[in-house]
Protein backbone atom coordinates (compact mmCIF):
# COMPACT_ATOMS: atom_id res chain seq x y z
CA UNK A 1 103.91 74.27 81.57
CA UNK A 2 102.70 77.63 80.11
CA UNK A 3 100.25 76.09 77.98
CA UNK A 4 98.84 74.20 81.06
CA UNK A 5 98.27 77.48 83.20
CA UNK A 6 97.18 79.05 80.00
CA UNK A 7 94.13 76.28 80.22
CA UNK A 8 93.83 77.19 84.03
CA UNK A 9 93.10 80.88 83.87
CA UNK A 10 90.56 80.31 80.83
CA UNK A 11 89.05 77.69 82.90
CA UNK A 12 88.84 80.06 86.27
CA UNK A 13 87.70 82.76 83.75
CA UNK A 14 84.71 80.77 82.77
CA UNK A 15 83.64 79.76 86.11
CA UNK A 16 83.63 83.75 86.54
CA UNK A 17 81.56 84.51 83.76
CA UNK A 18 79.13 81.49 85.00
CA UNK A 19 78.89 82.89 88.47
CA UNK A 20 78.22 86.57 86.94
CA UNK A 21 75.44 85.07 85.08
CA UNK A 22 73.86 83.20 87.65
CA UNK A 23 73.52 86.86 89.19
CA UNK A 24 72.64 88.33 87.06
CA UNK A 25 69.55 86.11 86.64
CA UNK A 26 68.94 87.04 90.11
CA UNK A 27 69.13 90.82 89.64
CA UNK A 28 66.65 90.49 86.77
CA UNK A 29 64.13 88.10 88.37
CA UNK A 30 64.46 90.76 91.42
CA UNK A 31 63.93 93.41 89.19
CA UNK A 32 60.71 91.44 87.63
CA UNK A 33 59.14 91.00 90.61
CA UNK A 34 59.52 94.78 92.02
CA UNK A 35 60.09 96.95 89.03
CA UNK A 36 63.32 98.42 90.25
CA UNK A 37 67.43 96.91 90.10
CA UNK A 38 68.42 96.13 93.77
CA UNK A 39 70.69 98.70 95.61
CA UNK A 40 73.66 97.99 96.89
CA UNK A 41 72.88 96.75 100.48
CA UNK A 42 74.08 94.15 103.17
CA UNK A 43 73.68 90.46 104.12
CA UNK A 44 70.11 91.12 105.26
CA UNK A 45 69.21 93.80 101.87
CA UNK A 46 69.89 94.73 98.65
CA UNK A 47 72.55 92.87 96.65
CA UNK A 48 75.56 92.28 98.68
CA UNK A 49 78.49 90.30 98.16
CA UNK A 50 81.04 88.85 100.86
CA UNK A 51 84.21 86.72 101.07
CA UNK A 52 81.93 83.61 100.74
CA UNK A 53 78.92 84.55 99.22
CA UNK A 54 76.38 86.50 97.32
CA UNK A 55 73.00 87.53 99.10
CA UNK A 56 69.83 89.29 97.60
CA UNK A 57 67.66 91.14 100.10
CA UNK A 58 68.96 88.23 103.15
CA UNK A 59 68.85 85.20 100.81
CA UNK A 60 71.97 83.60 99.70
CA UNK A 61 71.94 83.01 96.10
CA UNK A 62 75.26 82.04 95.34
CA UNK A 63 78.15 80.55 97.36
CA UNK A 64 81.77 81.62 96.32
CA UNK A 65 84.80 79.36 96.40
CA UNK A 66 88.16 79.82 94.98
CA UNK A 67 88.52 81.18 92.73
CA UNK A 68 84.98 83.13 92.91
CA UNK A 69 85.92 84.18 96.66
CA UNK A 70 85.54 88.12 96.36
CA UNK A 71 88.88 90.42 96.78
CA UNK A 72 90.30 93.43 96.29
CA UNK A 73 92.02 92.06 92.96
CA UNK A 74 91.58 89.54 90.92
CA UNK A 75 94.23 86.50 91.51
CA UNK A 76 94.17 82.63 90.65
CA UNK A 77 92.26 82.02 93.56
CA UNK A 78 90.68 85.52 94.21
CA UNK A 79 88.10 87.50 92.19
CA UNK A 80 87.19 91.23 91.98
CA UNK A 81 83.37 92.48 91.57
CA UNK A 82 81.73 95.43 90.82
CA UNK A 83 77.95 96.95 90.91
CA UNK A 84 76.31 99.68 89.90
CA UNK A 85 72.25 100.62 89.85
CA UNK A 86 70.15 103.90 89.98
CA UNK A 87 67.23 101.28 90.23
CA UNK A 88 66.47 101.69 86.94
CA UNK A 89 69.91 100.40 85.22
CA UNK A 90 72.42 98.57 86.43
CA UNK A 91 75.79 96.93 85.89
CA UNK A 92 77.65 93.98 87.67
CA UNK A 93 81.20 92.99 87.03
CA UNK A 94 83.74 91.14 87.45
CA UNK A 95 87.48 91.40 86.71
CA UNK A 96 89.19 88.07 84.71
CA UNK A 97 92.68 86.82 85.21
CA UNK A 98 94.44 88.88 82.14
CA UNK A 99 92.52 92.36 83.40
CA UNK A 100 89.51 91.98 81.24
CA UNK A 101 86.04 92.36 83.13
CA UNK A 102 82.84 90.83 81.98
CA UNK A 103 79.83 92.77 82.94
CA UNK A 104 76.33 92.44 82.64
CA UNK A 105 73.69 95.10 82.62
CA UNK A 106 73.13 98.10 80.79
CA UNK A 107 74.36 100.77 82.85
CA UNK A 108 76.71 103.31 81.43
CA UNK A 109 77.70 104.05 84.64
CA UNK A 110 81.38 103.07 85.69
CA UNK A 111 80.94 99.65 87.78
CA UNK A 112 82.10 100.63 91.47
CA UNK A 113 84.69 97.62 93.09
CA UNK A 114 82.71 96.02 95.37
């Protein structure tokens, strides 16, 4: 039974580091297109992520179910995310099952929970 939830987490771990990708592509086509990392913003700018979903300046471009769903911690069904820019670096993260994060950018900044 161990070994089977051992498979579990790694497998919720790499749908994490997927979905952090697939932002991250996002950030840097944003960044491409206006020369700047978005802020942090809301559901209408910037780079915001909700329960449900991450949105870029109104658009959403990706949809988060379990265990992706944003939280305050990071559970088998429940994820934690963090972001960071000065518009000119960045760094998005998000916390694994085990307390490792993956992050993405090249910030030195400490990622802020999201």
């Amino acid at each position: 039974i161990l070994g089977i939830s051992i498979v579990q987490q790694s497998l919720r771990n790499t749908q994490r580091r997927d979905t952090l990708k697939s932002i991250d592509l996002e950030i840097n086509s944003y960044y491409s297109n206006y020369g700047v990392y978005p802020s942090w913003g809301s559901t209408t700018s910037g780079l915001y992520i909700d329960a449900n979903n991450v949105y870029l300046d109104g658009r959403v471009i990706v949809t988060l179910k379990a265990p992706l769903t944003k939280d305050t911690a990071t559970t088998d069904s429940k994820s934690k995310y963090c972001y960071v820019t000065n518009g000119a670096t960045y760094k998005l993260g998000i916390t694994l099952e085990g307390g490792q994060n993956a992050e993405c950018g090249s910030a030195t900044d400490t990622c802020v929970a999201r």
